[in-house]
C-alpha atoms as a PDB file:
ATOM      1  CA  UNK A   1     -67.341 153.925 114.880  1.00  0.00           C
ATOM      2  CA  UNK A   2     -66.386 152.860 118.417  1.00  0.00           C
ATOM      3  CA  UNK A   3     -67.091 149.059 119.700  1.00  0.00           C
ATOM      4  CA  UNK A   4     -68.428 148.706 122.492  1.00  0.00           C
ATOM      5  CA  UNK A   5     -68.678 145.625 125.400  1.00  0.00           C
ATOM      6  CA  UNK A   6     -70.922 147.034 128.164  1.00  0.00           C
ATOM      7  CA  UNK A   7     -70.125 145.535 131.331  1.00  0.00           C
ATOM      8  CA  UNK A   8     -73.287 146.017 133.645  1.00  0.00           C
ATOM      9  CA  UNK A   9     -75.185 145.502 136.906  1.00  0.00           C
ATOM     10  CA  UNK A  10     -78.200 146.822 135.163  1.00  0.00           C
ATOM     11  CA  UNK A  11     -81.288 146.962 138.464  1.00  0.00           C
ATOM     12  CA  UNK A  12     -83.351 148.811 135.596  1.00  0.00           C
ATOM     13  CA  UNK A  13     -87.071 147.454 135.489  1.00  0.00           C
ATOM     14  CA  UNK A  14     -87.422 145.999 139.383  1.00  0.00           C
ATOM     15  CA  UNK A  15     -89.564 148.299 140.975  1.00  0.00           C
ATOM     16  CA  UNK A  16     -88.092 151.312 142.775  1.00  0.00           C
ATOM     17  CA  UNK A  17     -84.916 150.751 141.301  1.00  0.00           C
ATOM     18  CA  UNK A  18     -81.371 152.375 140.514  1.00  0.00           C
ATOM     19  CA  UNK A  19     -82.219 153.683 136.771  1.00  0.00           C
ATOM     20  CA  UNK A  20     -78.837 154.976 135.837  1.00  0.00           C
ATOM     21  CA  UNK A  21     -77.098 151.426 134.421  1.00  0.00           C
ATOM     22  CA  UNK A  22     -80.451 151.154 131.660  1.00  0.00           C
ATOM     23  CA  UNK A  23     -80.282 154.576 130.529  1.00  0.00           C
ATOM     24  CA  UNK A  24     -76.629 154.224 129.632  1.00  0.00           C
ATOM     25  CA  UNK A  25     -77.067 150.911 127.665  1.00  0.00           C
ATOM     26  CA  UNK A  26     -79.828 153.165 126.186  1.00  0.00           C
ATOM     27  CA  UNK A  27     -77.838 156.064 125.470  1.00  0.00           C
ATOM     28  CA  UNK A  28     -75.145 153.543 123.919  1.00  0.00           C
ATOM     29  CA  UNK A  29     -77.391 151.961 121.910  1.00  0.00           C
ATOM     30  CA  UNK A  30     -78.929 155.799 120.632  1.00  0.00           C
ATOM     31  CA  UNK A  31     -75.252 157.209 119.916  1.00  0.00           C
ATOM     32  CA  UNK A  32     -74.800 157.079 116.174  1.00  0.00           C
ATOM     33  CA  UNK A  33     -71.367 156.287 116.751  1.00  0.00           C
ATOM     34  CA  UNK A  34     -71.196 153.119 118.804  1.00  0.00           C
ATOM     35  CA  UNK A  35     -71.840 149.527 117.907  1.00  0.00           C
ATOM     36  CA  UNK A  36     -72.998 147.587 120.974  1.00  0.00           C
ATOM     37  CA  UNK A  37     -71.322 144.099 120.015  1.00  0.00           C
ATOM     38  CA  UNK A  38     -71.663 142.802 123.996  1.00  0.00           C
ATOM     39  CA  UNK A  39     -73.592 143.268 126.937  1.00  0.00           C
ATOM     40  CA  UNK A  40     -71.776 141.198 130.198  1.00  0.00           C
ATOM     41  CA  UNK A  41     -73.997 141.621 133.613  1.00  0.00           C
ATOM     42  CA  UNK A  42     -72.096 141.173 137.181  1.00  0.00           C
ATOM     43  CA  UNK A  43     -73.428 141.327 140.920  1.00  0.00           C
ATOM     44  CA  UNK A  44     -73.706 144.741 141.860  1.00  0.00           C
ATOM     45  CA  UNK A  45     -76.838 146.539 141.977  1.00  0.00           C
ATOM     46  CA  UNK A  46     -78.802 143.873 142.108  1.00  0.00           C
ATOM     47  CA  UNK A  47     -77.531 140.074 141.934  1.00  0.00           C
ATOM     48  CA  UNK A  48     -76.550 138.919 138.775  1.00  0.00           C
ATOM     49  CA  UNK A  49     -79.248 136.423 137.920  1.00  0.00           C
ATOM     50  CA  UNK A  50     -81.662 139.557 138.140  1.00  0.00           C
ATOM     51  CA  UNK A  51     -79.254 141.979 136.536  1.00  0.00           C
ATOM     52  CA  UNK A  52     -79.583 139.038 133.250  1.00  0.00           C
ATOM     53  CA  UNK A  53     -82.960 139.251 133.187  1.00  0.00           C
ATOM     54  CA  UNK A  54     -83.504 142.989 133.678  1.00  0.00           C
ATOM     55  CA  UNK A  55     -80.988 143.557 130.566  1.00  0.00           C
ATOM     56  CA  UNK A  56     -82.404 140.780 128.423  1.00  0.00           C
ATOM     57  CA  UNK A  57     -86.001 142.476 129.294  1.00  0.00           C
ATOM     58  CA  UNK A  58     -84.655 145.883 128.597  1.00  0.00           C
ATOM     59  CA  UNK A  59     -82.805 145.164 125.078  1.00  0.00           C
ATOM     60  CA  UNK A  60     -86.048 143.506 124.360  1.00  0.00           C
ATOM     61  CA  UNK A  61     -88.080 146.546 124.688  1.00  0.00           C
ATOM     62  CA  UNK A  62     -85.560 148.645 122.900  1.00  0.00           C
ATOM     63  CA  UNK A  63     -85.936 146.768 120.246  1.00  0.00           C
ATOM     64  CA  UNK A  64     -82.420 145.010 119.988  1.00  0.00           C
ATOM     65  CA  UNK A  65     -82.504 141.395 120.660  1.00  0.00           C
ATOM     66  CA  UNK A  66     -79.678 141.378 118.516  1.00  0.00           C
ATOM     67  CA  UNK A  67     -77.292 142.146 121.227  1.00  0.00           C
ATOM     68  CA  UNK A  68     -76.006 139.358 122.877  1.00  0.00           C
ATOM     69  CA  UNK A  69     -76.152 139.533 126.777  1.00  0.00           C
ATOM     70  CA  UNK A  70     -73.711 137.037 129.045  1.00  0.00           C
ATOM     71  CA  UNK A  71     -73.879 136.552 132.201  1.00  0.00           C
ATOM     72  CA  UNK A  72     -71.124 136.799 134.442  1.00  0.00           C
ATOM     73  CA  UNK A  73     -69.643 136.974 138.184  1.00  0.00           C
ATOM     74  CA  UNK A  74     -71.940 136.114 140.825  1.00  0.00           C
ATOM     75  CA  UNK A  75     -69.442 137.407 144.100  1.00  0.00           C
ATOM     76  CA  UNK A  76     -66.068 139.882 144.153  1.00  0.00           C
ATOM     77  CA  UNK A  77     -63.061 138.327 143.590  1.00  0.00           C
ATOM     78  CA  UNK A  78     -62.127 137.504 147.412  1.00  0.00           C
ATOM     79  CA  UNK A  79     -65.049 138.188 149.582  1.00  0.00           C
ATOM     80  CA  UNK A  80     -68.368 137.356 150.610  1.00  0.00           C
ATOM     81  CA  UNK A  81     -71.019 139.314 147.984  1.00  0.00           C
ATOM     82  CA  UNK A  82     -72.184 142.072 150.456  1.00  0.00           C
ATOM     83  CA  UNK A  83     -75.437 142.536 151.962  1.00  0.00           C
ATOM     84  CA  UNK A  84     -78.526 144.994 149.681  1.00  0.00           C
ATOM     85  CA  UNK A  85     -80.139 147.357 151.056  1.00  0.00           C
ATOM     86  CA  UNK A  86     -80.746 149.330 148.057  1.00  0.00           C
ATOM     87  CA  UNK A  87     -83.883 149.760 145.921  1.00  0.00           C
ATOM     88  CA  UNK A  88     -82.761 147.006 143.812  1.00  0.00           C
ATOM     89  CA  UNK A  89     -84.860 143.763 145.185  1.00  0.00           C
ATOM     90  CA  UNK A  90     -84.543 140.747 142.647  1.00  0.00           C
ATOM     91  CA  UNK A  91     -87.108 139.784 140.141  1.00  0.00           C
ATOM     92  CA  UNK A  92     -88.756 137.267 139.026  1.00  0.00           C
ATOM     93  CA  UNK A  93     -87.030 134.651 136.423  1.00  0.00           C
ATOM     94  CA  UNK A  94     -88.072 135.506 133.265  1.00  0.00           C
ATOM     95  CA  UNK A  95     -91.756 134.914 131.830  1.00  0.00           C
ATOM     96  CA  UNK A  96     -92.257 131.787 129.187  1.00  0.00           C
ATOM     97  CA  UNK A  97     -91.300 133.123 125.697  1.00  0.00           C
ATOM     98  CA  UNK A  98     -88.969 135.625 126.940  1.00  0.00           C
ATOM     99  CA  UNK A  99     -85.335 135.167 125.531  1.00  0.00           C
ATOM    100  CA  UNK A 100     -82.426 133.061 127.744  1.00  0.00           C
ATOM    101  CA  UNK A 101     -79.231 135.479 127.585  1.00  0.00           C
ATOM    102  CA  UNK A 102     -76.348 133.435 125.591  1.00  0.00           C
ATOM    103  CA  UNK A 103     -74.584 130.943 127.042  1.00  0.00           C
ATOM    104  CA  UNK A 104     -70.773 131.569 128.189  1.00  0.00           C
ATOM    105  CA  UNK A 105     -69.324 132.942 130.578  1.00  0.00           C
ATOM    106  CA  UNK A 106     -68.776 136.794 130.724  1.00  0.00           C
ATOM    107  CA  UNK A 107     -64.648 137.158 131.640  1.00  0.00           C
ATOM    108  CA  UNK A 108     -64.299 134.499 128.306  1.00  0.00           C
ATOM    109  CA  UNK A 109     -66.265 136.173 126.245  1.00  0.00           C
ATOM    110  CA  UNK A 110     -64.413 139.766 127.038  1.00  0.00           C
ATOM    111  CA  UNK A 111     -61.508 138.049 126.592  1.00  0.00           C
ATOM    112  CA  UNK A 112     -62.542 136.287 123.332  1.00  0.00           C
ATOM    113  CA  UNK A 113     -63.942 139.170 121.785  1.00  0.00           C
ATOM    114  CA  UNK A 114     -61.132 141.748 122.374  1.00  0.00           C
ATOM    115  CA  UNK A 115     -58.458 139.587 121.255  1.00  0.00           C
ATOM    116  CA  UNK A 116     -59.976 139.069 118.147  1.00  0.00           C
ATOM    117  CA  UNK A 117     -59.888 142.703 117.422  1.00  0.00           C
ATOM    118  CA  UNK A 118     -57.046 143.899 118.670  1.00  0.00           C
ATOM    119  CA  UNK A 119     -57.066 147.917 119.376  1.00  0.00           C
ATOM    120  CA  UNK A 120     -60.728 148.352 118.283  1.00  0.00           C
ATOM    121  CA  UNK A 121     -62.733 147.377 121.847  1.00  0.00           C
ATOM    122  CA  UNK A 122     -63.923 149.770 124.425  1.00  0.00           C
ATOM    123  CA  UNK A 123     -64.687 147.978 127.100  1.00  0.00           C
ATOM    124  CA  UNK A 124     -67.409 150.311 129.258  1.00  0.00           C
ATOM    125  CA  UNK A 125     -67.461 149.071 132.552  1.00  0.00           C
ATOM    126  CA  UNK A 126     -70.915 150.342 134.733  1.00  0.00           C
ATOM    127  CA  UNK A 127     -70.916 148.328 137.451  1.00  0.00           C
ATOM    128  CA  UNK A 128     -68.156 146.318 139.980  1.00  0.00           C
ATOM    129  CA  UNK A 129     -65.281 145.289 138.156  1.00  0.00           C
ATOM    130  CA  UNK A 130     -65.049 141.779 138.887  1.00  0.00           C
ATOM    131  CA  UNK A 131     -65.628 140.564 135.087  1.00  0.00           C
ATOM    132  CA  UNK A 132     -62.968 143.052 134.180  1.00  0.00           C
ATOM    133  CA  UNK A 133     -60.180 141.625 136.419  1.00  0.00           C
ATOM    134  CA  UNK A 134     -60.859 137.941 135.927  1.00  0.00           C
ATOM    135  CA  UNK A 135     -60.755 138.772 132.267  1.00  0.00           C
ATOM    136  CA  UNK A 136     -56.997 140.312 133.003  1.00  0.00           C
ATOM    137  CA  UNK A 137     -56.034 137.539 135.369  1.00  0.00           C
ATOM    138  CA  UNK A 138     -57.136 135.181 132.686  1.00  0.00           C
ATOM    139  CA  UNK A 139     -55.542 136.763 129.671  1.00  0.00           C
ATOM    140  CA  UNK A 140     -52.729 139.746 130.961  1.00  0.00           C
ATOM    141  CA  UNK A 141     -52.437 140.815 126.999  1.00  0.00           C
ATOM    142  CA  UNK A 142     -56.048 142.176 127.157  1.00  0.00           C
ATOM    143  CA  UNK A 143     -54.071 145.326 128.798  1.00  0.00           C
ATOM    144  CA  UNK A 144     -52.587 145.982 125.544  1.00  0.00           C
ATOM    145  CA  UNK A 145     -55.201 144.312 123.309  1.00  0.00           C
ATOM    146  CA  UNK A 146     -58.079 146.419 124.856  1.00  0.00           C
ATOM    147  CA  UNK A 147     -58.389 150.114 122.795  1.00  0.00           C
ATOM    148  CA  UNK A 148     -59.806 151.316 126.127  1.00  0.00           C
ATOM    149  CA  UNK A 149     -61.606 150.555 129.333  1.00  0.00           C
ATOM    150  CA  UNK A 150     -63.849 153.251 130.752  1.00  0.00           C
ATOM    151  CA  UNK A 151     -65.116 152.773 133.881  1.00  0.00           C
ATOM    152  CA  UNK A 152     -67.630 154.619 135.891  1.00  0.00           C
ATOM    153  CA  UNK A 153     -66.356 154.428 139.881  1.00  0.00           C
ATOM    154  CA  UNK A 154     -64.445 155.960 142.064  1.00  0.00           C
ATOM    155  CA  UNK A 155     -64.245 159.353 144.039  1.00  0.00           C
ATOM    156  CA  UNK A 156     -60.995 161.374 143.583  1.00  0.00           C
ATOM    157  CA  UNK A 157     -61.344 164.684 144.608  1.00  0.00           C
ATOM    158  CA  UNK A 158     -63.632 163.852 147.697  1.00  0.00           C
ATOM    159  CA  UNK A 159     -65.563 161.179 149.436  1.00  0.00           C
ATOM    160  CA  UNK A 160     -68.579 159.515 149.792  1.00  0.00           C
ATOM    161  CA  UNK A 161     -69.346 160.566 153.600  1.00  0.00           C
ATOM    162  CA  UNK A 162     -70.648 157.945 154.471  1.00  0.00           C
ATOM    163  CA  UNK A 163     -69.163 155.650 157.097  1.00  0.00           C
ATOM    164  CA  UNK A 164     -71.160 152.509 156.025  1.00  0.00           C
ATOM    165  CA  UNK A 165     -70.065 152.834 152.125  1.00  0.00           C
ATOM    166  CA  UNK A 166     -66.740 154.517 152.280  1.00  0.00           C
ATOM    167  CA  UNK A 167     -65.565 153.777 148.771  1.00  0.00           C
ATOM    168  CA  UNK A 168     -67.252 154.733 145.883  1.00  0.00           C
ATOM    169  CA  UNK A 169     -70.290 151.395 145.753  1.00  0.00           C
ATOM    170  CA  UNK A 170     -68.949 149.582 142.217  1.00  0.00           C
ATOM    171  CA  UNK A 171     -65.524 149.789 143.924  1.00  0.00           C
ATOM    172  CA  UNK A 172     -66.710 149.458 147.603  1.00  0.00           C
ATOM    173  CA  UNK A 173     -68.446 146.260 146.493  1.00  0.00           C
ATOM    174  CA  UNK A 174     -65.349 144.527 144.984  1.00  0.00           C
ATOM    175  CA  UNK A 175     -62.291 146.674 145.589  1.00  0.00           C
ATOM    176  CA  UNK A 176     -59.792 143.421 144.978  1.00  0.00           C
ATOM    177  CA  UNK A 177     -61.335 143.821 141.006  1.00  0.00           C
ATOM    178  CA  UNK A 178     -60.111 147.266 141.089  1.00  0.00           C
ATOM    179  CA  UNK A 179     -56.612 146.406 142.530  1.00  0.00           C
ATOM    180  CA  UNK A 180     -56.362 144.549 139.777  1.00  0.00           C
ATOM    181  CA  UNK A 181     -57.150 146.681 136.677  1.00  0.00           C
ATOM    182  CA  UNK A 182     -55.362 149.311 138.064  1.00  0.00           C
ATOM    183  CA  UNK A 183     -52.748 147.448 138.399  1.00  0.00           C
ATOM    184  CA  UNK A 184     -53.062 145.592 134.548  1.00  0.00           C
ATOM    185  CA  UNK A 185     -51.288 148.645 132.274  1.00  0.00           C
ATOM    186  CA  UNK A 186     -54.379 148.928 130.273  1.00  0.00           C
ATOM    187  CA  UNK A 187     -55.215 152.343 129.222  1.00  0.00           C
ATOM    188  CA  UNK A 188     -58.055 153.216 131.904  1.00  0.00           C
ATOM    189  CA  UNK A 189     -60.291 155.865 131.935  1.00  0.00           C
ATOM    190  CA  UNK A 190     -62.558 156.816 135.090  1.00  0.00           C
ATOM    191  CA  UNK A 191     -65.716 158.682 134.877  1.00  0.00           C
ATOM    192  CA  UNK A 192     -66.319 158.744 138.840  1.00  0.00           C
ATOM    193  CA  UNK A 193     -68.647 160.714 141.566  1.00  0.00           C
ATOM    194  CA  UNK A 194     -66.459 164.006 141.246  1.00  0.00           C
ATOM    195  CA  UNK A 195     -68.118 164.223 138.421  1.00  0.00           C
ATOM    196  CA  UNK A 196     -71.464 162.365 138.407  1.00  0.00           C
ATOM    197  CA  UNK A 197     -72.926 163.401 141.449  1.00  0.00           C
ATOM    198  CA  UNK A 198     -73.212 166.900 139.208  1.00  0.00           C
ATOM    199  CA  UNK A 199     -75.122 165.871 136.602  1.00  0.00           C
ATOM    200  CA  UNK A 200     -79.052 165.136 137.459  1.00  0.00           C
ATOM    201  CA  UNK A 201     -82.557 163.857 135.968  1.00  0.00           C
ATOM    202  CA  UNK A 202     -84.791 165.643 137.655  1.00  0.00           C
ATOM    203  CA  UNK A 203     -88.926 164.963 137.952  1.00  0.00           C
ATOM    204  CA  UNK A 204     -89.575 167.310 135.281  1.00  0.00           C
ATOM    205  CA  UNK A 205     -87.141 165.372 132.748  1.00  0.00           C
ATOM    206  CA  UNK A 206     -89.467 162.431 133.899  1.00  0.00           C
ATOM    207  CA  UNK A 207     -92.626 164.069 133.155  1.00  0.00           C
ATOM    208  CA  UNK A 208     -91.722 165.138 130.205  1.00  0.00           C
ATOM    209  CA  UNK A 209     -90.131 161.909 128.697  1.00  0.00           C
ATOM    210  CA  UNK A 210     -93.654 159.615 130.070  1.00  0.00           C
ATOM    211  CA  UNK A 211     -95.700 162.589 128.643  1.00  0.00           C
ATOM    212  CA  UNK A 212     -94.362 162.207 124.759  1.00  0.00           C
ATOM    213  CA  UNK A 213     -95.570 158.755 124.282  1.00  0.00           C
ATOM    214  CA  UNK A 214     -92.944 156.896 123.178  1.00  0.00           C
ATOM    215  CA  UNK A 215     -93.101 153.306 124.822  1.00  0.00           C
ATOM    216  CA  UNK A 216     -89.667 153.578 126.206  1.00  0.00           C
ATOM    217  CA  UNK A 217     -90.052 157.266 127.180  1.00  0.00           C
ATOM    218  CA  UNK A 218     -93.065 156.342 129.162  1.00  0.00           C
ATOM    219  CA  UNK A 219     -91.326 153.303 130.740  1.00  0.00           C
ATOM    220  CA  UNK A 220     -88.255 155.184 131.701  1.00  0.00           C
ATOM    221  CA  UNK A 221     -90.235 158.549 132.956  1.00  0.00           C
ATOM    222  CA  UNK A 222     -92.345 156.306 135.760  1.00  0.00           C
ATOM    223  CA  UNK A 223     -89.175 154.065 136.603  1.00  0.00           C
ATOM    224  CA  UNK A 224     -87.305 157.583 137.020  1.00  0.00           C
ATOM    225  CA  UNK A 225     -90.305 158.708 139.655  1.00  0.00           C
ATOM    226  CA  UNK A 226     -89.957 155.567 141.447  1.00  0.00           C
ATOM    227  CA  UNK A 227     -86.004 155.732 141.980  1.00  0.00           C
ATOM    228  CA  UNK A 228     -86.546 159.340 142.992  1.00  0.00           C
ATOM    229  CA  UNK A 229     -89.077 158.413 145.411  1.00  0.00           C
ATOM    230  CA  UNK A 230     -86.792 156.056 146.995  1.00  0.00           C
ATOM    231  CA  UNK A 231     -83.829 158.110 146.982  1.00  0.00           C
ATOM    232  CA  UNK A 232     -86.248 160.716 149.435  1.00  0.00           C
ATOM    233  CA  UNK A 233     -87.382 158.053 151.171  1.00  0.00           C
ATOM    234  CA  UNK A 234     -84.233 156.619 151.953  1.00  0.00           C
ATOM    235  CA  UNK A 235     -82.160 159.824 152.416  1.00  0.00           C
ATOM    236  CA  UNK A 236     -85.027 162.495 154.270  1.00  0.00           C
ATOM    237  CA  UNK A 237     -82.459 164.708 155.397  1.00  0.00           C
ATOM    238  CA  UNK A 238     -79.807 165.227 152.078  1.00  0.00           C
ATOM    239  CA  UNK A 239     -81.342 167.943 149.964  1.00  0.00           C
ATOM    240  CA  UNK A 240     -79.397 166.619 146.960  1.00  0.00           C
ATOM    241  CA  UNK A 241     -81.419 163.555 146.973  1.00  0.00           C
ATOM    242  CA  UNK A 242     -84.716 165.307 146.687  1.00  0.00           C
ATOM    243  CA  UNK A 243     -86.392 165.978 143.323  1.00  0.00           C
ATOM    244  CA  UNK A 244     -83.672 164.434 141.480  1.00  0.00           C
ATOM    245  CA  UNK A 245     -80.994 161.139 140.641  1.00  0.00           C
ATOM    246  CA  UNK A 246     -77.475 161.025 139.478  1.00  0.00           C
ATOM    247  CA  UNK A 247     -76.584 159.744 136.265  1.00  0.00           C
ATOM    248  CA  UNK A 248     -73.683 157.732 137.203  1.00  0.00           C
ATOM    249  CA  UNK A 249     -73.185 155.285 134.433  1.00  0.00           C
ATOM    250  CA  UNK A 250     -74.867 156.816 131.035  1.00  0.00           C
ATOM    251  CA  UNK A 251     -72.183 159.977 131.533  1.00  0.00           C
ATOM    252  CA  UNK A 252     -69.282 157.165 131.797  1.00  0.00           C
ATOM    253  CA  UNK A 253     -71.328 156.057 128.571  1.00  0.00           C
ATOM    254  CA  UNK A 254     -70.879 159.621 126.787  1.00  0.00           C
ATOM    255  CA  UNK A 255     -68.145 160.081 127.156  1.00  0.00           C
ATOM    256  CA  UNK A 256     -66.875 156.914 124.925  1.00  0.00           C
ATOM    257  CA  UNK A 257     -68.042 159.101 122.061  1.00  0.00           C
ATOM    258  CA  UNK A 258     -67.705 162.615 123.659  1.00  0.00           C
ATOM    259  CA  UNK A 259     -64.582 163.364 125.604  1.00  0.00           C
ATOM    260  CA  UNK A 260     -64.473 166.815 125.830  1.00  0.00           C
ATOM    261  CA  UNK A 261     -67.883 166.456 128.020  1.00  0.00           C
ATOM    262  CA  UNK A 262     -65.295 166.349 131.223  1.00  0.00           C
ATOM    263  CA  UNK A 263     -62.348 167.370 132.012  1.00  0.00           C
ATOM    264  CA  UNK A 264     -59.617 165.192 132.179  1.00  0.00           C
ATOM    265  CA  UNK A 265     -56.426 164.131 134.369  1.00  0.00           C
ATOM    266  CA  UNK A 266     -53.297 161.796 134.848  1.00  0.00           C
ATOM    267  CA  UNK A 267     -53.205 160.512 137.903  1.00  0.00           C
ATOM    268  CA  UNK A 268     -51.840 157.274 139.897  1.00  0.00           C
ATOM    269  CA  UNK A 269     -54.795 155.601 141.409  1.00  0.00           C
ATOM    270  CA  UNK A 270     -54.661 153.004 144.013  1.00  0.00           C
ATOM    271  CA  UNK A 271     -57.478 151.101 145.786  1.00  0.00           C
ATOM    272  CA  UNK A 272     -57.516 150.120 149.775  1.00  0.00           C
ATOM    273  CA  UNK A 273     -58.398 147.041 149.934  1.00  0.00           C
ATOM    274  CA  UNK A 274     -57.933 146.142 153.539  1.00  0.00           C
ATOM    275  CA  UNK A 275     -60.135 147.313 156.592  1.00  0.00           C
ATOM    276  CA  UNK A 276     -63.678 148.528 156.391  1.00  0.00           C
ATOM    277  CA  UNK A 277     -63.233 151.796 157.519  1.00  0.00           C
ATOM    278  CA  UNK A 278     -61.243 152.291 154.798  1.00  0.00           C
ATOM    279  CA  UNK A 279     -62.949 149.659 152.126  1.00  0.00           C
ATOM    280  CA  UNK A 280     -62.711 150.578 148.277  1.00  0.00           C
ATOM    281  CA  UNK A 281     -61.445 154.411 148.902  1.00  0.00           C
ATOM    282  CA  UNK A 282     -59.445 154.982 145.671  1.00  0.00           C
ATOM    283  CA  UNK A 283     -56.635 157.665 146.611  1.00  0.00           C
ATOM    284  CA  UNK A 284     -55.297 159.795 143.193  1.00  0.00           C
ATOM    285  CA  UNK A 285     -51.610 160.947 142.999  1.00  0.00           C
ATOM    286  CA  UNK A 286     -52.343 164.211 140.674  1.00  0.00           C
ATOM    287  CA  UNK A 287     -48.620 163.937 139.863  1.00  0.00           C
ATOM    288  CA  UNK A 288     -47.793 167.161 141.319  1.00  0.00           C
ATOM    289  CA  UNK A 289     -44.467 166.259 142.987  1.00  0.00           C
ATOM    290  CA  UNK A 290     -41.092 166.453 142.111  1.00  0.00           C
ATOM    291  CA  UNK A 291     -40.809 163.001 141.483  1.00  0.00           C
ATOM    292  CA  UNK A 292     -44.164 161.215 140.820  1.00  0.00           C
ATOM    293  CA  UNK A 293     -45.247 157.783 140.250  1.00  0.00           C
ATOM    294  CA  UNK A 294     -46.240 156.724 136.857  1.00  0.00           C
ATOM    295  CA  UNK A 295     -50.036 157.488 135.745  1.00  0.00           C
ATOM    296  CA  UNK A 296     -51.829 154.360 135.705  1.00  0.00           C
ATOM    297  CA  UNK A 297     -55.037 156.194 134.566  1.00  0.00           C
ATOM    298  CA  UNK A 298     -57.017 159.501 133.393  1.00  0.00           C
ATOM    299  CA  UNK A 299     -59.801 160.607 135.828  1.00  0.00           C
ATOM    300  CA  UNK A 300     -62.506 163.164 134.996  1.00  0.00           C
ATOM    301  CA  UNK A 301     -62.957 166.040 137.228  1.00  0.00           C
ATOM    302  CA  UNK A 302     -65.178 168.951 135.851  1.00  0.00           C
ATOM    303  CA  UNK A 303     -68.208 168.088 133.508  1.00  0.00           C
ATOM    304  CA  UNK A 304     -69.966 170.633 131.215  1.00  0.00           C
ATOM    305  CA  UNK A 305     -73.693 169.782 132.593  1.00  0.00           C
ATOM    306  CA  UNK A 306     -75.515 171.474 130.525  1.00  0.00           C
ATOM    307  CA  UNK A 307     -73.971 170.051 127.463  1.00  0.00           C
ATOM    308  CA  UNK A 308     -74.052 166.318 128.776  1.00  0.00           C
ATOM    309  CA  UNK A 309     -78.086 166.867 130.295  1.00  0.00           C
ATOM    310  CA  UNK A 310     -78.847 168.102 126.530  1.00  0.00           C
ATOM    311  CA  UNK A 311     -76.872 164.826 124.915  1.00  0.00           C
ATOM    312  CA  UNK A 312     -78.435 162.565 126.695  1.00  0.00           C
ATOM    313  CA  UNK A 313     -82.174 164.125 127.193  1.00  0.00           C
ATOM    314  CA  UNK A 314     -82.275 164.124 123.094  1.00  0.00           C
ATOM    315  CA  UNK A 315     -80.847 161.100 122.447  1.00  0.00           C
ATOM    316  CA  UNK A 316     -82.668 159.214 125.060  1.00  0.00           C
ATOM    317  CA  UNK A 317     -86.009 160.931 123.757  1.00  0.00           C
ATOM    318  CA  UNK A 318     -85.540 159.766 120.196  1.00  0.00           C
ATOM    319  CA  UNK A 319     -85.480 156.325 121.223  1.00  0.00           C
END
């Protein structure tokens, strides 16, 4: 049995918004072999307040207000908290009679919780990684208390093309955090857009997950439409956004469980941190020299699609 903290910027449930962050705390609560003992939120996706709510909403309709939710950082490490123009507006505070998330603070709790278990915490990290560093900054022996932390970000193998975001966006949005863990010596494993640009929910998985009935099938197949609409809408002329959406975060999610789903390398990964041209590009030493640096981290960079879309569409569907 793996233990789990999820570490989230969950936009899930706002209208028109990024889906991928709810169907991996999904998945991770449908995987037979994970205990969900945490879920920390963080500005990302959507500000953090909202990201509380939408998590608090969504373990609610899954049927597992047992799983304590924490909220945690409001802003990256060293910068201003950038600008949305996403799909991801924020929502309303929550209705009377829902339930407040626990109180605490999320970096203390990761830090808490890991510590007391020493080698027997994954920490799955979804969204920036601000949480993740202060929890390192605040206690350095998480590194070696931690059993792993997976983390779904970065681009290895490519690049984003995109001039306005030219880091992959959890790193883009704090790449300081990133410094950081990459930096910490904790064993890191990163599940980033080499890989997860590949695998897709298309409108037909939608349909097909509203049209058996199941309350969260339905609620996930129209919230799926929605974020596909607004992927067309935002991106007319990229044929990859049309029909379809990544999923980012619940294949960083699988592959707590599953491994052999990607492919996996050593590699010494560093963040820029400086300029904007260059903002949150992570740049991989495959180790191919004579005389490399030390790995720091694995990185995925082939995924078996077919085996991961099957995973997740029959695990998701039995919720």
């Amino acid at each position: 049995m793996y233990r789990v903290i999820l570490d989230t910027d969950l936009a899930m449930g706002a209208p028109g918004s990024d889906i991928d962050d709810g169907f991996a705390l999904a998945l991770a609560l449908a995987d037979p072999d994970v205990s969900l003992e945490l879920v920390t939120t963080v500005n990302g996706n959507t500000d953090v307040e909202s990201a509380t709510t939408l998590t608090v909403e969504l373990l609610e309709r899954l049927g597992r207000r047992d799983v304590r939710v924490v909220r945690g950082a409001a802003d990256p490490l060293m910068r201003p908290r950038l600008a949305r123009t996403s799909g991801s507006p924020a929502v309303p505070a929550p209705a009377d009679g829902s339930r407040d998330p626990a109180p605490g603070r999320a970096a203390t709790e990761i830090v808490e919780r890991i510590l007391a278990a020493p080698g027997e915490i994954t920490l799955v990290a979804i969204g920036p990684l601000t949480n993740v560093a202060t929890a390192l900054l605040l206690a350095p022996e998480l590194a070696t208390a931690v059993r792993e932390i997976v983390i779904m970000g970065g681009v290895f193998l490519g690049h984003t093309n995109r001039t306005g975001m030219p880091g992959e966006f959890n790193i883009w949005v704090d790449p300081d955090a990133a410094a950081v863990v990459l930096a910490s010596g904790a064993p890191l494993r990163f599940v980033g857009l080499d890989v997860t640009r590949q695998v897709r929910l298309t409108r037909e998985h939608a349909g097909r997950m509203a049209a058996e009935g199941r309350p969260f099938g339905t609620f996930a197949g129209k919230a799926t439409e929605a974020w596909i609409d607004f992927l067309e809408d935002r991106n007319p002329g990229d044929e990859s956004e049309h029909g379809s959406c990544a999923l980012h975060d619940p294949l960083a999610m699988a592959v707590v469980t599953q491994p052999d789903l990607v492919t996996w390398r050593e590699a010494h990964v560093d963040v820029e941190t400086a300029g904007d041209i260059t903002r949150g590009i992570t740049v991989a030493d495959l180790l191919t020299t004579a005389d490399p640096p030390a790995a720091n981290c694995r990185i995925a960079t082939a995924v078996d699609v077919a085996a991961f879309t099957d995973l997740f569409l029959d695990r998701v569907r039995a919720l």
